[in-house]
N, C-alpha and C. Protein backbone atom coordinates (compact mmCIF):
# COMPACT_ATOMS: atom_id res chain seq x y z
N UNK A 1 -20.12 230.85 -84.37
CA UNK A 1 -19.19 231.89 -83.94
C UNK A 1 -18.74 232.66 -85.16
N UNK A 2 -18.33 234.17 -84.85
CA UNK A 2 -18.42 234.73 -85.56
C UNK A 2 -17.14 235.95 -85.58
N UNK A 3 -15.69 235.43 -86.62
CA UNK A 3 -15.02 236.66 -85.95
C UNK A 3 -14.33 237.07 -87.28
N UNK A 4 -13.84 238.49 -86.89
CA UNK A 4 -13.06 239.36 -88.07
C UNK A 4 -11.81 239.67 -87.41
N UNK A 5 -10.47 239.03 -88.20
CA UNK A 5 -9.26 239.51 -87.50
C UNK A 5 -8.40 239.93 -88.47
N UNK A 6 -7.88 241.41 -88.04
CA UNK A 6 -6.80 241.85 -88.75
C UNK A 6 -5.47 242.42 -87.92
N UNK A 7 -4.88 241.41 -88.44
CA UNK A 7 -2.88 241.77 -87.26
C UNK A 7 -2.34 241.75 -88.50
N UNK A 8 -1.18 242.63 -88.18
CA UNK A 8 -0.44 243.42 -88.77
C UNK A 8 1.03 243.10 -87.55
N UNK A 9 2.27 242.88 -88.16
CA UNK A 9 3.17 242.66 -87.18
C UNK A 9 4.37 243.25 -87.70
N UNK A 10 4.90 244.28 -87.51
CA UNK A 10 6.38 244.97 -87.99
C UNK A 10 7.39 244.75 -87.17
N UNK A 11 8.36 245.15 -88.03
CA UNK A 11 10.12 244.92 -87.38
C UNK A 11 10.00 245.45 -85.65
N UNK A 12 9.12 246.85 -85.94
CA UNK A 12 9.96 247.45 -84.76
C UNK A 12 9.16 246.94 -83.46
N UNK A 13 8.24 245.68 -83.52
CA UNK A 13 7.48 245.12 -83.20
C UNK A 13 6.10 245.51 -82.52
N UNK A 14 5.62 246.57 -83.17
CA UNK A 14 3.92 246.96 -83.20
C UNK A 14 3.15 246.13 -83.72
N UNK A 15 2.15 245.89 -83.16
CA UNK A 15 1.40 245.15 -83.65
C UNK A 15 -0.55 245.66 -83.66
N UNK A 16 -0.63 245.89 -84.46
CA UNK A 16 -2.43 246.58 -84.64
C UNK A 16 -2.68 245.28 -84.62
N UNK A 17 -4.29 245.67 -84.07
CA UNK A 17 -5.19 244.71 -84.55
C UNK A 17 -6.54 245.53 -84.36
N UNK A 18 -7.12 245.14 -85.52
CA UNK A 18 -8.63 245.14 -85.56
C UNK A 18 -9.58 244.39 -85.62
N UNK A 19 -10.82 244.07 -85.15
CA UNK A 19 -11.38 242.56 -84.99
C UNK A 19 -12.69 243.31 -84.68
N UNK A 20 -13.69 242.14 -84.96
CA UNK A 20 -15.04 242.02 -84.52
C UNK A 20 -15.15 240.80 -84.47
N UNK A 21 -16.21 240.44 -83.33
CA UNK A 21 -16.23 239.50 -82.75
C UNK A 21 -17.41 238.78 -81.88
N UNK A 22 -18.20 237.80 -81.75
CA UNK A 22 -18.98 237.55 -80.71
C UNK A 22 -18.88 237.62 -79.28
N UNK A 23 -19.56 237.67 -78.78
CA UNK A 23 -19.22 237.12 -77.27
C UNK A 23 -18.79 236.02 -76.21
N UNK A 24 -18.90 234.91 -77.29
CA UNK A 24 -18.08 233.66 -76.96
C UNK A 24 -17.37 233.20 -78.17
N UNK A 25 -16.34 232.12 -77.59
CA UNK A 25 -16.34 231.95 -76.15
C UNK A 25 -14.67 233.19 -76.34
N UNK A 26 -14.00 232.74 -75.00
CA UNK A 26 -12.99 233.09 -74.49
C UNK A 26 -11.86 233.11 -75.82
N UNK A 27 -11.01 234.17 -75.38
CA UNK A 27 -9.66 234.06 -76.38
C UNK A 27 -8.45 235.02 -75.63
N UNK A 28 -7.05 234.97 -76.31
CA UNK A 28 -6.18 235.79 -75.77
C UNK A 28 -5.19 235.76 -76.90
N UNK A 29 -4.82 237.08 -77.88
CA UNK A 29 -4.17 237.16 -78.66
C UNK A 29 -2.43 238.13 -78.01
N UNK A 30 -1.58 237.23 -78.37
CA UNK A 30 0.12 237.95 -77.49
C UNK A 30 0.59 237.76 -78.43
N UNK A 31 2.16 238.57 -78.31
CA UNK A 31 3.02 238.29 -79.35
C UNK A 31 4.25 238.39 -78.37
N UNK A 32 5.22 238.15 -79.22
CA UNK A 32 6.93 237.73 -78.65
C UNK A 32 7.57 238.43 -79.71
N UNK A 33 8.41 239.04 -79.54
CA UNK A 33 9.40 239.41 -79.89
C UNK A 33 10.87 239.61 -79.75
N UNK A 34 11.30 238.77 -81.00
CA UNK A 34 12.94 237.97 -80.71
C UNK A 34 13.35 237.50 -79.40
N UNK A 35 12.00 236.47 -79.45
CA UNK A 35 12.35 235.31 -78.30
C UNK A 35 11.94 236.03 -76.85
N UNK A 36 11.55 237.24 -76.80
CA UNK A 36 11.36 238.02 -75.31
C UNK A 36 10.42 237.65 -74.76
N UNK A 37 9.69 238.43 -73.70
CA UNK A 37 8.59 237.81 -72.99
C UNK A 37 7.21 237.92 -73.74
N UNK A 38 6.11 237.01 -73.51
CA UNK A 38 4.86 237.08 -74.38
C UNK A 38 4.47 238.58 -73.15
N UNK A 39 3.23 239.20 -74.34
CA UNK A 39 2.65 240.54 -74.61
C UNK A 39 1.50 240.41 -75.02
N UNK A 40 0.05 240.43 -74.06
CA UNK A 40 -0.80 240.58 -74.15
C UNK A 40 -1.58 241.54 -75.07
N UNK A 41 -2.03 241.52 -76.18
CA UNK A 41 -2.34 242.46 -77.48
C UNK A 41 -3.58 242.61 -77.09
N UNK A 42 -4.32 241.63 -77.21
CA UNK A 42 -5.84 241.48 -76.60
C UNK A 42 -6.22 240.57 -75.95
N UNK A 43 -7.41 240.43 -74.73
CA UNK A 43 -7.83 239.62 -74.24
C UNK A 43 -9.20 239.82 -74.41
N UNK A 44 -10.12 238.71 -74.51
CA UNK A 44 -11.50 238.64 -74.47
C UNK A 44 -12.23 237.18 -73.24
N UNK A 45 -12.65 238.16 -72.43
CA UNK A 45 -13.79 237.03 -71.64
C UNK A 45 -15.08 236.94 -71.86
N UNK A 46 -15.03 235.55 -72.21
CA UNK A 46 -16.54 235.45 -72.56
C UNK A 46 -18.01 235.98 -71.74
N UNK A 47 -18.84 236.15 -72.63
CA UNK A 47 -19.91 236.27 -71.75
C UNK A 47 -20.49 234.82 -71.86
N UNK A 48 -21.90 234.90 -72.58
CA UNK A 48 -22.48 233.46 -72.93
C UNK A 48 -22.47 233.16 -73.41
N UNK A 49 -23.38 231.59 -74.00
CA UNK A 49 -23.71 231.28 -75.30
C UNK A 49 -24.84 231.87 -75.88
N UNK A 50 -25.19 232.56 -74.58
CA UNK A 50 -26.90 233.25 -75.59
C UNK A 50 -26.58 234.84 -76.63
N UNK A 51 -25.03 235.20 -76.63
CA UNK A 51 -25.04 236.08 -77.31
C UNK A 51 -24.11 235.44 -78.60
N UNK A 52 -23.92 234.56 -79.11
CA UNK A 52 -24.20 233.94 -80.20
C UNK A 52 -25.02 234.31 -81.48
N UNK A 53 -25.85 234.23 -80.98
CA UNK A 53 -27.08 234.93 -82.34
C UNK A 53 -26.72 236.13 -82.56
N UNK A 54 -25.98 236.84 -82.09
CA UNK A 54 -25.42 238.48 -82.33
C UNK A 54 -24.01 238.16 -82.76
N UNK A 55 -23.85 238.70 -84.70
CA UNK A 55 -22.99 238.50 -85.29
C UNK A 55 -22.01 239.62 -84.77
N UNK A 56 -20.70 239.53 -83.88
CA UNK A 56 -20.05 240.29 -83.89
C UNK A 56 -19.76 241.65 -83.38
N UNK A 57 -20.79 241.36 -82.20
CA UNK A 57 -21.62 242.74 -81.59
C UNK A 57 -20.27 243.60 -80.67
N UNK A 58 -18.81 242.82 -80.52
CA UNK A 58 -18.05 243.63 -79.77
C UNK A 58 -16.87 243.94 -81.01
N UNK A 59 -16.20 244.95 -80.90
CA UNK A 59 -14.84 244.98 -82.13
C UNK A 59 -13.63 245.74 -81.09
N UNK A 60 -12.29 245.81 -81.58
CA UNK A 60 -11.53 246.18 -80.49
C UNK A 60 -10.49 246.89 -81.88
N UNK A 61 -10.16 247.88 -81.88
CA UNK A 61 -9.10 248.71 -82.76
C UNK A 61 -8.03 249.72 -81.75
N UNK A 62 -6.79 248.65 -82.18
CA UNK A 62 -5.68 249.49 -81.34
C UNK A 62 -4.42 248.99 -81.35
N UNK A 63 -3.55 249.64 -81.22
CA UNK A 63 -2.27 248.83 -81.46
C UNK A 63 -1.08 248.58 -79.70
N UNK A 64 -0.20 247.48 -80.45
CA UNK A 64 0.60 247.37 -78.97
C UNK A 64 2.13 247.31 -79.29
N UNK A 65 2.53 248.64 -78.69
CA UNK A 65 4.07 248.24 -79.23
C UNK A 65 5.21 247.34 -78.41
């Protein structure tokens, strides 16, 4: 597996992220802020294990305030 993650998290609670990534498996990156409700930043559903051999073939750039 194969991944690139960059979060970034400020006061006013934005949060970028940039990433590349395989296709497996599954993940879900949230954040909280001062104790509030979790906030879905990114989600990823897997595909297979046969896209494995492909270093990183999906990337996601965007932020969540």
């Amino acid at each position: 597996m194969s991944y690139t993650l960059y979060v970034t998290m400020y006061t006013n609670g934005s949060v970028p992220v940039k990433e590349k990534y395989d296709g497996y498996p599954s993940y879900e990156i949230c954040k909280r802020v001062d104790g509030g409700p979790l906030k879905t930043v990114c989600r990823f559903t897997q595909q297979t294990t046969s896209s494995l051999p492909y270093s990183e073939e999906h990337s996601v750039n965007k932020t969540v305030s």
